[in-house]
N, C-alpha and C. Protein backbone atom coordinates (compact mmCIF):
# COMPACT_ATOMS: atom_id res chain seq x y z
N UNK A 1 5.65 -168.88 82.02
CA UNK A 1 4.58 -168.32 82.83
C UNK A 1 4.90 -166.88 83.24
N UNK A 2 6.63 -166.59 83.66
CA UNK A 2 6.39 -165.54 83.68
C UNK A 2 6.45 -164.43 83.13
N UNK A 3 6.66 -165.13 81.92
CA UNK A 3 6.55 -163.48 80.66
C UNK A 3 5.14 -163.43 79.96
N UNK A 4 4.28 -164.95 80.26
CA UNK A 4 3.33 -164.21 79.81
C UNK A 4 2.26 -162.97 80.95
N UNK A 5 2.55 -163.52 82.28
CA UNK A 5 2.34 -162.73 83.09
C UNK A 5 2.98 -161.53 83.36
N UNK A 6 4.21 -161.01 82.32
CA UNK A 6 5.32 -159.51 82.42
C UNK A 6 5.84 -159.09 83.79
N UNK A 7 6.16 -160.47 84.00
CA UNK A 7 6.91 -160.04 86.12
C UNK A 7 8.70 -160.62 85.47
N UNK A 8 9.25 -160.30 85.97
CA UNK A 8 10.61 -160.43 86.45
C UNK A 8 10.57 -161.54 87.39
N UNK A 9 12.00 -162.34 87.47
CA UNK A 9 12.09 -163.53 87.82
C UNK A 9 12.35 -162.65 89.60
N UNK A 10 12.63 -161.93 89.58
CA UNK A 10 12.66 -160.67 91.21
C UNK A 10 11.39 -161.12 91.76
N UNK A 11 11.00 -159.49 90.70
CA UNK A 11 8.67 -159.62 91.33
C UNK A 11 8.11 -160.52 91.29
N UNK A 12 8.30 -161.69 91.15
CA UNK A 12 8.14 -162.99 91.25
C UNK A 12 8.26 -163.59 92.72
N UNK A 13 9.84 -163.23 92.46
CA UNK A 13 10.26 -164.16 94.05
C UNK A 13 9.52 -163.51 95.42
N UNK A 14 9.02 -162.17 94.77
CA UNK A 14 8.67 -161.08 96.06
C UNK A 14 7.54 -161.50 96.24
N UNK A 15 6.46 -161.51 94.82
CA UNK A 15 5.17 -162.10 95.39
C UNK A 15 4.85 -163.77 95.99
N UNK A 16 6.03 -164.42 96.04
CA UNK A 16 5.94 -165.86 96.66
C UNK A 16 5.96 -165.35 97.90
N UNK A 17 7.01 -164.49 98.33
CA UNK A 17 7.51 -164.32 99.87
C UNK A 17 6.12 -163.79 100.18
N UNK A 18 5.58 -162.84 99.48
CA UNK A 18 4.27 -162.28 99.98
C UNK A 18 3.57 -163.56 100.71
N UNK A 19 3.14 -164.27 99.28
CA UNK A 19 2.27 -165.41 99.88
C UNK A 19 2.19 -166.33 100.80
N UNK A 20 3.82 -166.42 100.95
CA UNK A 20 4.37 -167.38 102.17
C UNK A 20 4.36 -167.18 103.75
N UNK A 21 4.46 -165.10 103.80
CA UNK A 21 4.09 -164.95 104.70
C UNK A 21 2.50 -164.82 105.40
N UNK A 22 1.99 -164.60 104.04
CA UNK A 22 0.22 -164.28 104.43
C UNK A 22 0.02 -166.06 105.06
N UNK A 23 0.35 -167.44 104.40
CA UNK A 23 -0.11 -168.31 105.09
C UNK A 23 0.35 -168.84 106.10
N UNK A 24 1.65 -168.40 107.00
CA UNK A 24 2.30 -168.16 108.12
C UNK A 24 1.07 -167.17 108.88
N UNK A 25 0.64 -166.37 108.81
CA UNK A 25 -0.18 -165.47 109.22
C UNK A 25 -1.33 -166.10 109.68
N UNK A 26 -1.85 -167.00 108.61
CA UNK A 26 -3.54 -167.39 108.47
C UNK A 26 -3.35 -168.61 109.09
N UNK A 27 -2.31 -169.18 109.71
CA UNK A 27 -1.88 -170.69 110.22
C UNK A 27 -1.81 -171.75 109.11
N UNK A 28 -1.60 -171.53 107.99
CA UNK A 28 -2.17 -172.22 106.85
C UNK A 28 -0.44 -172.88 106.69
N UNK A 29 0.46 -172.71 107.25
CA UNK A 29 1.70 -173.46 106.85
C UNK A 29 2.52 -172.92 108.68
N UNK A 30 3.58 -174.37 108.79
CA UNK A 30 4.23 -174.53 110.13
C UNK A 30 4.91 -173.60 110.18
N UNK A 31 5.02 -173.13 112.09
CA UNK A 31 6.34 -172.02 112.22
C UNK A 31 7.38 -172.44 111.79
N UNK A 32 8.31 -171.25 111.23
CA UNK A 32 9.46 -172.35 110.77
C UNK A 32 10.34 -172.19 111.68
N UNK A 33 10.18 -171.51 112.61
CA UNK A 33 11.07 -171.52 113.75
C UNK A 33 10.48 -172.64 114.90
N UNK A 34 9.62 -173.83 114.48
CA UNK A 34 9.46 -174.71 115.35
C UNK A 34 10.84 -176.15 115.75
N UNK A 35 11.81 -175.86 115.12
CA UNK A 35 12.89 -176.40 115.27
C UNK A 35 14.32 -175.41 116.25
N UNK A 36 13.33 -174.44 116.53
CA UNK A 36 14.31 -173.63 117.44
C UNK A 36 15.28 -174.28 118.33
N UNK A 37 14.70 -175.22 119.18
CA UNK A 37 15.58 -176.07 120.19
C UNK A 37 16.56 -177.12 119.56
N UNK A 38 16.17 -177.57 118.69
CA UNK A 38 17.67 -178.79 118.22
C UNK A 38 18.18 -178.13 117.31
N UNK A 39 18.40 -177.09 116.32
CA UNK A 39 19.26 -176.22 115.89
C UNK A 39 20.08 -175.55 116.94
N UNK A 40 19.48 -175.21 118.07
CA UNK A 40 20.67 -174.45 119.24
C UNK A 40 21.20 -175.50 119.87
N UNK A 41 20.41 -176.58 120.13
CA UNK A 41 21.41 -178.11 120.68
C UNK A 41 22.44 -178.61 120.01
N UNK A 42 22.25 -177.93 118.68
CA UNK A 42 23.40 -178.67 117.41
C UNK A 42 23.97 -177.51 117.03
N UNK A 43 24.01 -176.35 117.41
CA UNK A 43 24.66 -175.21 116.61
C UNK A 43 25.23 -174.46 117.98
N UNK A 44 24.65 -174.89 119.57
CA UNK A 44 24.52 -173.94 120.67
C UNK A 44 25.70 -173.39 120.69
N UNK A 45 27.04 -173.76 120.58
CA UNK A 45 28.55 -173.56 120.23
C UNK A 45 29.08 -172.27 119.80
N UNK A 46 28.63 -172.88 119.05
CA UNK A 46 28.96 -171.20 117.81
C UNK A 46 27.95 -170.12 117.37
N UNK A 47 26.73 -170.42 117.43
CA UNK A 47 25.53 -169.67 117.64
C UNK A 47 24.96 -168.86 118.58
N UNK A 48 24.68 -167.64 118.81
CA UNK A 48 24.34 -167.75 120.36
C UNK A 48 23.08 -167.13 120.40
N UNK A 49 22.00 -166.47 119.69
CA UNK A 49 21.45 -165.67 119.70
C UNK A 49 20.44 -165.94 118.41
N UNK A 50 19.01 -165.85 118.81
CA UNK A 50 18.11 -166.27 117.75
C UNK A 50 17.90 -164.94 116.78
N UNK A 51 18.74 -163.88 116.98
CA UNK A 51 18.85 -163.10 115.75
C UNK A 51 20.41 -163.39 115.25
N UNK A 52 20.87 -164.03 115.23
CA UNK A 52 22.03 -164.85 114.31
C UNK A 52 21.50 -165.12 112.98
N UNK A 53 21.99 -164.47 112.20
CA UNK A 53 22.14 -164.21 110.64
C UNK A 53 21.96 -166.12 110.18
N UNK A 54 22.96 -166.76 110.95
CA UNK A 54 23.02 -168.07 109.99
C UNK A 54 21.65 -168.70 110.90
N UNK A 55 21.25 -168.69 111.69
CA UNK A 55 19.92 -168.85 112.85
C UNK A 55 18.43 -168.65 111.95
N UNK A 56 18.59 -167.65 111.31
CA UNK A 56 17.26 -167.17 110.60
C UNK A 56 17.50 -167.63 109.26
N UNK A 57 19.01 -167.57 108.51
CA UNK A 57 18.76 -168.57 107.55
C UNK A 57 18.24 -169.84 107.32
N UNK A 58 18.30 -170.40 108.64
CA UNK A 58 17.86 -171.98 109.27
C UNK A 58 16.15 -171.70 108.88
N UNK A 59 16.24 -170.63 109.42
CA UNK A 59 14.35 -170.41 109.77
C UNK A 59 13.65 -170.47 108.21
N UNK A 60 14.64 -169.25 107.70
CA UNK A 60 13.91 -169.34 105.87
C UNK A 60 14.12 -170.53 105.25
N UNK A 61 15.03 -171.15 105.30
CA UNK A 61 15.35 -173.06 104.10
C UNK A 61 14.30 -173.88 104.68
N UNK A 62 14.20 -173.96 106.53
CA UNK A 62 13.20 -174.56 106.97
C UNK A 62 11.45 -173.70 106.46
N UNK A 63 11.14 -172.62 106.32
CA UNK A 63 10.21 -172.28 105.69
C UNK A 63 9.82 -172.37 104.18
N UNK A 64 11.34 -172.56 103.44
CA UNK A 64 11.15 -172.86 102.26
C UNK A 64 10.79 -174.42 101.93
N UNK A 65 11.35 -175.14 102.86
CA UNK A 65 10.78 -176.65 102.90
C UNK A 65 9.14 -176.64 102.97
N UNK A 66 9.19 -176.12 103.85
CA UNK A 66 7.09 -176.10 103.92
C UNK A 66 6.34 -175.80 102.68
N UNK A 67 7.07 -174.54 102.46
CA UNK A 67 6.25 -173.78 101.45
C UNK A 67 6.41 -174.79 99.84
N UNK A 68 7.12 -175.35 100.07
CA UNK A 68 7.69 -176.76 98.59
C UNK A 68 6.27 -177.58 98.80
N UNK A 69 6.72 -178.18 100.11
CA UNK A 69 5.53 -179.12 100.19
C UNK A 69 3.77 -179.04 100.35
N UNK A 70 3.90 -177.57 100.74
CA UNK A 70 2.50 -176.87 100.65
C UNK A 70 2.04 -176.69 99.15
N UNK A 71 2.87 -176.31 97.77
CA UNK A 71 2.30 -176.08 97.03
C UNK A 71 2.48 -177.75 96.22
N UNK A 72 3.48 -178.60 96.91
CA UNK A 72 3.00 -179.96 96.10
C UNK A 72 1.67 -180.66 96.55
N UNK A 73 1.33 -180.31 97.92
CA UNK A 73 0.05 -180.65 98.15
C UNK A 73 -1.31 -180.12 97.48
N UNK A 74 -0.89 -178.85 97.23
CA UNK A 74 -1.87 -178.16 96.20
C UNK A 74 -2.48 -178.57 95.01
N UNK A 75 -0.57 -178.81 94.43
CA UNK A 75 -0.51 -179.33 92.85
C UNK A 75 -1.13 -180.57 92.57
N UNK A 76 -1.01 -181.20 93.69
CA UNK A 76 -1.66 -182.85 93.84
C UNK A 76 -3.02 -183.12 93.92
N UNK A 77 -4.03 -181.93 94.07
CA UNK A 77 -5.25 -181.92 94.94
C UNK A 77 -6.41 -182.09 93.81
């Protein structure tokens, strides 16, 4: 798909993030920072600060979970 479309497996990943954030935007997929409180109940220790590098990685895997199941709901439809 993506060579017949001539994107790079990159410009690819960039236009997902695009899309992922436009339906974060439009309410069309969950905050992914709605697990804020039991990640700091389970991480509060060693974490301290919701701009913590490993904190926002939490946020993107948890957004990448959505965005999986958003386009299997799609694929399914």
């Amino acid at each position: 798909m993506l060579k017949e479309m001539n994107l790079t497996d990159g410009r690819f990943a960039v236009l997902i993030f695009e899309e992922w954030m436009q339906m974060l935007v439009n309410g069309e997929i969950a905050d992914c920072k709605r697990y804020h409180d039991d990640f700091f109940e389970y991480y509060g220790n060693t974490v301290k600060s919701d701009n913590a590098p490993f904190y926002l990685m939490f946020c993107a895997f948890v957004g990448c979970m959505d965005l999986c199941d958003k386009l299997e709901e799609v694929s399914n439809a």
